[in-house]
N, C-alpha and C. Protein backbone atom coordinates (compact mmCIF):
# COMPACT_ATOMS: atom_id res chain seq x y z
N UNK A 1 79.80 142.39 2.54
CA UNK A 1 80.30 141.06 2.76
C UNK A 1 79.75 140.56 4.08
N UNK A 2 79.21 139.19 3.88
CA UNK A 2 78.41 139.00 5.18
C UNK A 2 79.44 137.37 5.91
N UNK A 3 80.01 137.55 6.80
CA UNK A 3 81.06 135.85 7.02
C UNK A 3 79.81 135.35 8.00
N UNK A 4 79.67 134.20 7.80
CA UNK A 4 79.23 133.10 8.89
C UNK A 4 79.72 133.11 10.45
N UNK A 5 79.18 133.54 11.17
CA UNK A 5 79.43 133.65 12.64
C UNK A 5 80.04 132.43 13.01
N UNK A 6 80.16 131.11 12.67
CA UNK A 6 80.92 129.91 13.29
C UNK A 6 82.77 130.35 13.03
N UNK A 7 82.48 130.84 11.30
CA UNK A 7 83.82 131.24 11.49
C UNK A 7 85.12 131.99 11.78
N UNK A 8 84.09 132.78 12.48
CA UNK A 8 84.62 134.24 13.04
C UNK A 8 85.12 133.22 14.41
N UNK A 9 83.82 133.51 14.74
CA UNK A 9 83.63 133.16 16.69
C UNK A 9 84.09 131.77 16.93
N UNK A 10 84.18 130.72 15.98
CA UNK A 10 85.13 129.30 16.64
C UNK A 10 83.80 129.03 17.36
N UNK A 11 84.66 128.51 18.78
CA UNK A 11 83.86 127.47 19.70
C UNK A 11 82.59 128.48 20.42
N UNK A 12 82.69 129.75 20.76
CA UNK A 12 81.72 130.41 20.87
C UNK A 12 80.48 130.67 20.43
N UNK A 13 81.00 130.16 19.02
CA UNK A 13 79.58 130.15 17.70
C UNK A 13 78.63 128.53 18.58
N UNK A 14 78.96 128.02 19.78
CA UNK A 14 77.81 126.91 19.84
C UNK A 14 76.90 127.76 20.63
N UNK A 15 76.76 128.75 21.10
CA UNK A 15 75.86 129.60 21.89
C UNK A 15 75.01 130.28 21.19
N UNK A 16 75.19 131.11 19.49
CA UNK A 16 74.33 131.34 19.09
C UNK A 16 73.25 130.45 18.21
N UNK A 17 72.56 132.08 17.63
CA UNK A 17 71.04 131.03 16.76
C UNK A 17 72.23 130.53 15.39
N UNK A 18 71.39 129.83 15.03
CA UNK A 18 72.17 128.87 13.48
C UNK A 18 72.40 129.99 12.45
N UNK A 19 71.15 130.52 12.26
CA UNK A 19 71.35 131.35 11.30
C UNK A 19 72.14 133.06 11.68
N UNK A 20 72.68 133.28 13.09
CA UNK A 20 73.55 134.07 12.77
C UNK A 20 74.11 134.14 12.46
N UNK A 21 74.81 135.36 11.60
CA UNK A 21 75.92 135.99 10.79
C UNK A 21 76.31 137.47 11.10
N UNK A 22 77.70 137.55 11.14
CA UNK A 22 78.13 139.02 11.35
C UNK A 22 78.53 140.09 9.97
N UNK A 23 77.36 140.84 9.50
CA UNK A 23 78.30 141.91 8.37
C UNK A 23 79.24 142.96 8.56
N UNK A 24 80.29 142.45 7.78
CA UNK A 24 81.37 143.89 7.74
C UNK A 24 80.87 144.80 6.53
N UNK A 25 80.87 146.35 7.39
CA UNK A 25 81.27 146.68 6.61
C UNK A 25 81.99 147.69 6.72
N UNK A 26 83.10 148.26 5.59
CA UNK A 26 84.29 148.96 5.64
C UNK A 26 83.82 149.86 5.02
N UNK A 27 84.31 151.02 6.11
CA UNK A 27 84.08 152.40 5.63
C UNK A 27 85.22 152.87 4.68
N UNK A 28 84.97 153.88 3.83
CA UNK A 28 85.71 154.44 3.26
C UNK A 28 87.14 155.17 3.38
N UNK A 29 87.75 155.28 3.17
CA UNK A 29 89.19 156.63 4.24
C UNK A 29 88.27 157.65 4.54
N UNK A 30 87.45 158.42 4.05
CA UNK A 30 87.00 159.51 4.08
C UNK A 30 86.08 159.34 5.22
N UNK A 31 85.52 158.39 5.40
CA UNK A 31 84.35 158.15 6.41
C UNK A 31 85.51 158.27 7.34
N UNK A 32 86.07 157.62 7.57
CA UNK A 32 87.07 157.36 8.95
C UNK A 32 87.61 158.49 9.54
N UNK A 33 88.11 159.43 8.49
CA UNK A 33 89.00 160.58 9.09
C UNK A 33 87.22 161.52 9.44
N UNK A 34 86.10 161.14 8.84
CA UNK A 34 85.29 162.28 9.88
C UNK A 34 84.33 161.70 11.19
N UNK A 35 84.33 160.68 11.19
CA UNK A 35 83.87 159.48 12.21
C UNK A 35 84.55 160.32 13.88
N UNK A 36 83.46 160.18 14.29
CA UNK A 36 83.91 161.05 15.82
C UNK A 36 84.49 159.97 16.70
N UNK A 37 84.10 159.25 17.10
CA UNK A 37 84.74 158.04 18.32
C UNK A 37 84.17 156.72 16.98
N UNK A 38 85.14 155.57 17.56
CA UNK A 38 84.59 154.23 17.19
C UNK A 38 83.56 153.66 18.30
N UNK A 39 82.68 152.82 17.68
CA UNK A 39 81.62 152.72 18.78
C UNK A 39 82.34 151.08 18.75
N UNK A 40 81.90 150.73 20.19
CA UNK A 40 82.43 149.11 20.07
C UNK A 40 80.92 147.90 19.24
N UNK A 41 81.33 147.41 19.06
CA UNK A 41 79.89 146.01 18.49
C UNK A 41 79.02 145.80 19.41
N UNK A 42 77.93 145.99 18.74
CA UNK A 42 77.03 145.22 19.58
C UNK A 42 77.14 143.69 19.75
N UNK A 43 76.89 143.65 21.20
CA UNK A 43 77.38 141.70 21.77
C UNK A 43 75.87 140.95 21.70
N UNK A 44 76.30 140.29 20.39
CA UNK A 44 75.16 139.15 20.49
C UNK A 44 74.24 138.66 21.39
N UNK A 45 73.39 138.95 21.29
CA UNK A 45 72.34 138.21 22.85
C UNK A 45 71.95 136.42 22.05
N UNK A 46 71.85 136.10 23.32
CA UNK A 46 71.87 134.59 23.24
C UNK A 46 70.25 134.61 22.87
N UNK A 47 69.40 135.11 23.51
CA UNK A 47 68.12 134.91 23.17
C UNK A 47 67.43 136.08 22.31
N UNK A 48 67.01 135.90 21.23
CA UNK A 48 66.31 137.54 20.50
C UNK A 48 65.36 138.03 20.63
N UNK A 49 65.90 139.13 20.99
CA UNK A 49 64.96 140.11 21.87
C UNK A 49 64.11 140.85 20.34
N UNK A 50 62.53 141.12 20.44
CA UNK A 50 62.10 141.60 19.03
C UNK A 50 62.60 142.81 19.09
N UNK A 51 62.26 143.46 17.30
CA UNK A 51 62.53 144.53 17.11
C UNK A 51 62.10 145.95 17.59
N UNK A 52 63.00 146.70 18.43
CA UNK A 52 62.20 148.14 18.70
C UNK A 52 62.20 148.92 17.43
N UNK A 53 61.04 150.12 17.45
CA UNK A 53 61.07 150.86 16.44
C UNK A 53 59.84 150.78 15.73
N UNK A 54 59.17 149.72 15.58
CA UNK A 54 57.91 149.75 14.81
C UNK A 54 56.94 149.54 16.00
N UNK A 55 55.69 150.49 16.10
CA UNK A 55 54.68 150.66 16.98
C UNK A 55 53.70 149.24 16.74
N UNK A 56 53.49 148.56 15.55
CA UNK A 56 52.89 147.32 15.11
C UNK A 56 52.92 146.23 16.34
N UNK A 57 54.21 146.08 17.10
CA UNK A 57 54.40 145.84 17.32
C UNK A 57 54.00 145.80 19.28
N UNK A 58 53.23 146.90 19.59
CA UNK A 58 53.17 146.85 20.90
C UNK A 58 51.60 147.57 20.78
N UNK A 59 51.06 147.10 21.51
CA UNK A 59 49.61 147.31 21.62
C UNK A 59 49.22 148.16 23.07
N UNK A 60 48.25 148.43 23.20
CA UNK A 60 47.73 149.72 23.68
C UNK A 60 48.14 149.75 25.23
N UNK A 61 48.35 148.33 26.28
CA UNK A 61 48.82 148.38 27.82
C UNK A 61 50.03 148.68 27.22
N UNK A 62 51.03 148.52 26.04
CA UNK A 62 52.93 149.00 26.17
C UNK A 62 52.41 150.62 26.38
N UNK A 63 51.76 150.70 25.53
CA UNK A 63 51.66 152.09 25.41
C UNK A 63 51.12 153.45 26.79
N UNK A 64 50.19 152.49 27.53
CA UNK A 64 49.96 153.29 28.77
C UNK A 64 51.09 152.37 29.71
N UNK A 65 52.03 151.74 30.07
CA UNK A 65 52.67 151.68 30.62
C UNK A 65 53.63 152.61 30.43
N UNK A 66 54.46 152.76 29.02
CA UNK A 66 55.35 153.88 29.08
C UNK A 66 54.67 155.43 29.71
N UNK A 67 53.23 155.75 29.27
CA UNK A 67 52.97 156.53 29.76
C UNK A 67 52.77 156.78 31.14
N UNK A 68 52.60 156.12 31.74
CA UNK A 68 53.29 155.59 33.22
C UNK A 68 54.33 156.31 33.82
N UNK A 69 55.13 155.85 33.40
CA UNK A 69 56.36 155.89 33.47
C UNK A 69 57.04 157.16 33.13
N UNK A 70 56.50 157.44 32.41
CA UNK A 70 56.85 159.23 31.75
C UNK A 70 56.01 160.30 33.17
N UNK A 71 55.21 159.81 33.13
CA UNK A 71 54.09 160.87 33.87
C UNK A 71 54.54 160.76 35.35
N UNK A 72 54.73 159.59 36.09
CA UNK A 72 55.38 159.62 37.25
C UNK A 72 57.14 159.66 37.57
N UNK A 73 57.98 159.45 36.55
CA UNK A 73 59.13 159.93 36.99
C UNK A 73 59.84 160.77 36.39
N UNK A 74 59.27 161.89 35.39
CA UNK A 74 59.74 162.69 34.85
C UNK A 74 58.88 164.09 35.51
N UNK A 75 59.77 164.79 35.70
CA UNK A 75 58.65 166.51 35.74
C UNK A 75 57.83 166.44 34.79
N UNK A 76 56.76 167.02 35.27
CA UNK A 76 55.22 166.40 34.31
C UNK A 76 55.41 167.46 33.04
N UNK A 77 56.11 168.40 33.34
CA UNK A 77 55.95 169.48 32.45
C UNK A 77 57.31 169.63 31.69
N UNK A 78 58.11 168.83 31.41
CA UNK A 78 59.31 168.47 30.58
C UNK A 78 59.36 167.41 29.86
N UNK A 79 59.18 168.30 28.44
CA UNK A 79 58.98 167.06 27.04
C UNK A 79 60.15 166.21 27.11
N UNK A 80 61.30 167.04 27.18
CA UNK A 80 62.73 166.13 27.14
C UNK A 80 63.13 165.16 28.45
N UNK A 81 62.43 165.61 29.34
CA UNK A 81 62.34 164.94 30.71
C UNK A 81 61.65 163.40 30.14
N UNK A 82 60.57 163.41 29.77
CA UNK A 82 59.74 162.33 29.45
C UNK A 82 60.21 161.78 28.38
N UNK A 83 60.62 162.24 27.41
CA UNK A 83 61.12 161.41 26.44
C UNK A 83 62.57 160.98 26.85
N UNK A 84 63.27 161.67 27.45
CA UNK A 84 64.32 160.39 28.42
C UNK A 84 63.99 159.31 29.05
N UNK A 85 62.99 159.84 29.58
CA UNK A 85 62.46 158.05 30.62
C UNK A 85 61.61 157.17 29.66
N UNK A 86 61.23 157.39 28.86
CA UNK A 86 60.89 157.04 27.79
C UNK A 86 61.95 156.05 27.01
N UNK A 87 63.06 156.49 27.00
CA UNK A 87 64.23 156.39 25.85
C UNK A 87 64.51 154.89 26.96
N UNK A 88 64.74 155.71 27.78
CA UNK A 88 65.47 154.31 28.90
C UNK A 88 64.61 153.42 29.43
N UNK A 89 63.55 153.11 28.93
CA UNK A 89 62.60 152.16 28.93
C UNK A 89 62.60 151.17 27.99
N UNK A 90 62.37 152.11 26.57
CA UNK A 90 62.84 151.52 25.81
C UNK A 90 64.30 150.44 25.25
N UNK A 91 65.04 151.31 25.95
CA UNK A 91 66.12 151.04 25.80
C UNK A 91 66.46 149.66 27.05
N UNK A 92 66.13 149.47 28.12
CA UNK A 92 65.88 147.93 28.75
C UNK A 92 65.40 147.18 28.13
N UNK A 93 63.77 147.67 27.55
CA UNK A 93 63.07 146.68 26.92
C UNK A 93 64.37 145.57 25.33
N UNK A 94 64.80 146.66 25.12
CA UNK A 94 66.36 145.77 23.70
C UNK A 94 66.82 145.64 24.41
N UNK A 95 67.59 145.15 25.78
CA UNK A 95 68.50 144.78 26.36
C UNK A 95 68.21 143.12 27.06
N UNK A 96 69.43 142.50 26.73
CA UNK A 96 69.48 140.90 27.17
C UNK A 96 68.53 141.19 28.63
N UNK A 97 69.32 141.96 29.45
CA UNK A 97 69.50 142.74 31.10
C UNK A 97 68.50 142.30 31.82
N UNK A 98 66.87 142.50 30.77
CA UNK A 98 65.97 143.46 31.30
C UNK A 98 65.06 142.60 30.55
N UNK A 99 63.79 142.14 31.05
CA UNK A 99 62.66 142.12 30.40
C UNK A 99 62.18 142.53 29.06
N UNK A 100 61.74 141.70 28.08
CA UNK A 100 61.00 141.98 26.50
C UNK A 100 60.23 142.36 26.40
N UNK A 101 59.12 142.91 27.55
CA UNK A 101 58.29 143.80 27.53
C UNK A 101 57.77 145.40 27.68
N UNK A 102 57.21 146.57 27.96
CA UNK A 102 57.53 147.29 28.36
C UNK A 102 56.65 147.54 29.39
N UNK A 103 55.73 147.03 29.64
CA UNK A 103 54.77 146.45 30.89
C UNK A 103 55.85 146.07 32.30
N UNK A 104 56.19 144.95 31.83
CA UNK A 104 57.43 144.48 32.35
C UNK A 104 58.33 145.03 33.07
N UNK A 105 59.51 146.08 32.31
CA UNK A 105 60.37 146.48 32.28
C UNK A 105 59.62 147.53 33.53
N UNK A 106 58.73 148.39 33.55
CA UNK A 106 57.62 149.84 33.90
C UNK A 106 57.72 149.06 35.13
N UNK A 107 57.00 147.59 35.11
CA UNK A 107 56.50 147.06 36.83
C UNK A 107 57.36 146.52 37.59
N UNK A 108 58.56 146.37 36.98
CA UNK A 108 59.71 145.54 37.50
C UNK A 108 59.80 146.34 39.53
N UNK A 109 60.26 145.58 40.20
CA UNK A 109 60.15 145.89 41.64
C UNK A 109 61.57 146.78 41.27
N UNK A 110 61.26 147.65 42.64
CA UNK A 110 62.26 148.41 42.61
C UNK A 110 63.22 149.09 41.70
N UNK A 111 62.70 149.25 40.61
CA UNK A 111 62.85 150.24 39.68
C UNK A 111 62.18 151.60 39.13
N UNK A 112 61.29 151.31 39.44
CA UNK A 112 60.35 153.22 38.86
C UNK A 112 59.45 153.20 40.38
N UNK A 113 59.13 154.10 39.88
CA UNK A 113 58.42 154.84 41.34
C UNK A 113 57.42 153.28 41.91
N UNK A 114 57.06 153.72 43.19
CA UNK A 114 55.80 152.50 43.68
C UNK A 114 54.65 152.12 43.51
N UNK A 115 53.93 151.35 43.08
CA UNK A 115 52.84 151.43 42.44
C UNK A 115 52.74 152.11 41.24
N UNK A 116 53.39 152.29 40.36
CA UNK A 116 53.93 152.92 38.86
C UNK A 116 52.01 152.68 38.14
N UNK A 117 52.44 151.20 38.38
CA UNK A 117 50.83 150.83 37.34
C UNK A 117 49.38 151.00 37.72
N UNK A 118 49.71 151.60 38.98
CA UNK A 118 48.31 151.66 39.67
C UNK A 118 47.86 153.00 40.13
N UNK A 119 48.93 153.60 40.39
CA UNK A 119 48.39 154.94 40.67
C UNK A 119 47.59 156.25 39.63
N UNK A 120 46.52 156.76 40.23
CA UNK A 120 45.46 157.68 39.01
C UNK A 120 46.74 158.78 38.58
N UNK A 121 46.57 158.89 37.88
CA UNK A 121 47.00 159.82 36.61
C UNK A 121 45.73 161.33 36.53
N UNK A 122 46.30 161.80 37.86
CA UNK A 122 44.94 163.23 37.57
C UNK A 122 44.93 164.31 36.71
N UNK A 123 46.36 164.81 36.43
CA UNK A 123 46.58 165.73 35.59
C UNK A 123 46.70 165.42 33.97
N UNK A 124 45.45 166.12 33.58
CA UNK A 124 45.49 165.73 32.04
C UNK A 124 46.16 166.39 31.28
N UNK A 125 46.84 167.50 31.42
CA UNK A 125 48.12 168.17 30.21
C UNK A 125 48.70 167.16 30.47
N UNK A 126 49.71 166.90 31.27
CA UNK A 126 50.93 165.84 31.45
C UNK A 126 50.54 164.51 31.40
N UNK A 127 49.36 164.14 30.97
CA UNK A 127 48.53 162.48 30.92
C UNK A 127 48.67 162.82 29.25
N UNK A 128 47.80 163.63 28.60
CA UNK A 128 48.05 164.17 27.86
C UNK A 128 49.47 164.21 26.81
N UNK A 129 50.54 164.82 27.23
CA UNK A 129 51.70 165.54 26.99
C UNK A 129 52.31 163.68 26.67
N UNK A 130 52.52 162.96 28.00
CA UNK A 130 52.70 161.55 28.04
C UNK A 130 52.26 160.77 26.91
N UNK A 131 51.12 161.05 26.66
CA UNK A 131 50.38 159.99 25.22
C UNK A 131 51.00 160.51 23.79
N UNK A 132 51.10 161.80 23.94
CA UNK A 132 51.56 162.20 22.45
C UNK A 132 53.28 161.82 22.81
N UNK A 133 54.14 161.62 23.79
CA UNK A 133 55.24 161.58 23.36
C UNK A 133 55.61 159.98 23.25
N UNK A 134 54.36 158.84 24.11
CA UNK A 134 54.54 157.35 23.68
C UNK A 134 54.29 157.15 22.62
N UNK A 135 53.54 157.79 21.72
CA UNK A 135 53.17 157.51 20.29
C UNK A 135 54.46 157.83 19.17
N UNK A 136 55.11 158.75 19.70
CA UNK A 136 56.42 159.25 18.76
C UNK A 136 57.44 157.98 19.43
N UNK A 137 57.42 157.41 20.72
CA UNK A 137 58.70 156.36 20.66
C UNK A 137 57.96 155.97 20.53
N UNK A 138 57.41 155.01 20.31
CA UNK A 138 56.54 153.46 19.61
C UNK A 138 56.80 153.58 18.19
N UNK A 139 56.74 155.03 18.13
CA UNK A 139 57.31 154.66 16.28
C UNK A 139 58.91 155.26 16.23
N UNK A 140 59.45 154.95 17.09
CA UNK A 140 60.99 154.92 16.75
C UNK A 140 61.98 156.30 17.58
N UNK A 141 61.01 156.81 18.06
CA UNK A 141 61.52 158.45 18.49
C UNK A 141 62.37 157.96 19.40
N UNK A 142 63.60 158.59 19.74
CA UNK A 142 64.33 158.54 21.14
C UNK A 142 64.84 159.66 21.60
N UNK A 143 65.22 159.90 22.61
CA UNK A 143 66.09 160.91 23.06
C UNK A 143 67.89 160.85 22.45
N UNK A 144 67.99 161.57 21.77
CA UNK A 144 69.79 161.54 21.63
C UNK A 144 70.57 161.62 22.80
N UNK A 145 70.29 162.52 23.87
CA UNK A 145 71.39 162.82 24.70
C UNK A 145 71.63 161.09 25.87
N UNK A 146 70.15 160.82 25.66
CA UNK A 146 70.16 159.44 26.41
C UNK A 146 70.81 159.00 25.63
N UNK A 147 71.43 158.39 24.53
CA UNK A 147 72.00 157.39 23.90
C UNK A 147 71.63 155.71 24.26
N UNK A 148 72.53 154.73 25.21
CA UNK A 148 72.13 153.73 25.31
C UNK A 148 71.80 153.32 26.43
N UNK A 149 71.90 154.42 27.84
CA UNK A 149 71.45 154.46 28.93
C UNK A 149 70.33 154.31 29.47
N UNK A 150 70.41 153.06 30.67
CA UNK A 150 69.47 152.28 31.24
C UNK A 150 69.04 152.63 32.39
N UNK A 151 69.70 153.88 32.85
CA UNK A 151 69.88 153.99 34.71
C UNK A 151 69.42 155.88 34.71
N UNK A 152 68.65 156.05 35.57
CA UNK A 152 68.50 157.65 35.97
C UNK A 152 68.38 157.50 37.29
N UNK A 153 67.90 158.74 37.62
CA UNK A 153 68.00 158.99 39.28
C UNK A 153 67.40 160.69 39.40
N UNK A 154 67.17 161.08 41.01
CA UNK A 154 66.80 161.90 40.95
C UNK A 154 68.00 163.11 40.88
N UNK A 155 67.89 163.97 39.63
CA UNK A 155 68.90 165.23 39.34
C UNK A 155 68.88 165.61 40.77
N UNK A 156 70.29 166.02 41.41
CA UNK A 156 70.90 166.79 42.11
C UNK A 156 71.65 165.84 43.27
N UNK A 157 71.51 164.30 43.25
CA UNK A 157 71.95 163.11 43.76
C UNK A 157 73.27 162.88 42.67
N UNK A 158 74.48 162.70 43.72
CA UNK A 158 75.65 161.93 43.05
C UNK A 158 75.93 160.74 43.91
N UNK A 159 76.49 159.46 42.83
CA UNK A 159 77.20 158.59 44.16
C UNK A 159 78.64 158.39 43.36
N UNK A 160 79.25 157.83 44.32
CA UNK A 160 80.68 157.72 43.75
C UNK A 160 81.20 156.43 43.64
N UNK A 161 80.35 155.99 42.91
CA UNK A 161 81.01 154.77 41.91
C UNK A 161 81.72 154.81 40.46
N UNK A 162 82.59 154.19 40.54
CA UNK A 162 83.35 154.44 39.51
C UNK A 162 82.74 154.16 38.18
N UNK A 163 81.77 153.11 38.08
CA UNK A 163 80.77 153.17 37.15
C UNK A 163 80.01 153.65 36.47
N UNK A 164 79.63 154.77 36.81
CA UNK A 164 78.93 155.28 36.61
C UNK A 164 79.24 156.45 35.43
N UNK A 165 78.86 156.95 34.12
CA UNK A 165 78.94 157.59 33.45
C UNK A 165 77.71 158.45 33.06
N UNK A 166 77.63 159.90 33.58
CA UNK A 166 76.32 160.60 33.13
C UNK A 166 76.34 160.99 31.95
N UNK A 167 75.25 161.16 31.17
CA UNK A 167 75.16 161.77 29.77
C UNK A 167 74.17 162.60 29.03
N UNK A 168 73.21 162.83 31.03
CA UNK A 168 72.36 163.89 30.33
C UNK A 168 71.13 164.15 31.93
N UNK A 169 71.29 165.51 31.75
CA UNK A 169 70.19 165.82 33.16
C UNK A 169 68.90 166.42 32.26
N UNK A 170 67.63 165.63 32.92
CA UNK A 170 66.84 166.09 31.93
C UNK A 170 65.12 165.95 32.87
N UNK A 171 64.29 166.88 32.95
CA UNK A 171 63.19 166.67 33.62
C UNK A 171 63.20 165.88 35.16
N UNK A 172 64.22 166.51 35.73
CA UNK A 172 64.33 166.79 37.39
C UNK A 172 65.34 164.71 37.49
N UNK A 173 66.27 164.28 36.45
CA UNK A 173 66.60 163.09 36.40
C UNK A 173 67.49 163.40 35.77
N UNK A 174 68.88 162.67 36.15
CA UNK A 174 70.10 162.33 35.69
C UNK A 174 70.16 161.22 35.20
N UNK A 175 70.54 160.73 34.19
CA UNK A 175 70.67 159.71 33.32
C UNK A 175 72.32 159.20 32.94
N UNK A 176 72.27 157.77 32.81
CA UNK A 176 73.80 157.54 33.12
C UNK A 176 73.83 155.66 32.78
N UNK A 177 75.06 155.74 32.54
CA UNK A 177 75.47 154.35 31.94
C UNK A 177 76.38 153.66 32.94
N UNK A 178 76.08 152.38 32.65
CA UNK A 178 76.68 151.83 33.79
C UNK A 178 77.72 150.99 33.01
N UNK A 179 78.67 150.94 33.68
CA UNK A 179 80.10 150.04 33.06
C UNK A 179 81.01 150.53 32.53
């Protein structure tokens, strides 16, 4: 069953696109009693961000930017390390938050290491290691333990904000949700 978003959302519905709509759908009893947590809805973004998941879609600079990004802030020699920073790249790039690119998201100031896009890349296992694991997220791969987390840091750093929720230490980086 698919309802018309005006008549859910009322006066809120003047912010989205025309043709949104929200589907329900209702799980079974059986689904419910084995369902681990309820996840809350995803909140409409005002502007649509394209689809992640299909590689068609991002051409060969997305692709050495994530590798970028893998190769300088992950231990060069941790698959799961890199495919976290990976995940949370990705995972800005779908976010209202954050830039629609992954160029973008990689060069943004003060977010990944300095000079991210410019610095040589000497070591070819981990240049290497980097290309085969951007090719698996470009076509949809993510890290599970990252889930929907946007934020890492260097593993063995805590701060004490109440915000902060970790959900996974992985290739010399703690990873963590904010809110």
């Amino acid at each position: 069953v698919t309802i018309v978003a005006p008549l859910v959302l009322g006066a809120c519905s003047a912010n989205l696109p025309s043709n949104f709509s929200l589907p329900l759908n209702f799980p079974s009893p059986a689904a419910e009693k084995t369902a681990s947590a309820p996840q809350p809805a995803a909140k409409p973004q005002a502007t649509a961000k394209p689809q992640i998941g299909s590689s068609a879609r991002f051409d060969n600079s997305d692709k050495q930017c994530l590798v970028r990004a893998m190769y300088f802030e992950s231990n060069r020699s941790s698959e799961s390390g890199m495919l976290a920073v990976a995940t949370v790249v990705m995972n800005r790039v779908a976010s209202a938050q954050f830039n629609n690119s992954i160029c973008a998201v990689v060069g943004a100031p003060n977010q990944f290491a300095e000079a991210i896009l410019k610095r040589p890349m000497n070591e070819g296992g981990p240049r290497a290691l980097a290309n085969s694991i951007a090719e698996r997220v470009l076509a949809g791969e993510r890290h599970p333990g990252v889930r929907n987390a946007k934020f890492f840091h260097q593993a063995g750093l805590r701060f004490p904000y109440d915000n902060m929720t970790y959900v996974l230490e992985a290739g010399g980086n703690a990873f963590y949700i904010k809110g």
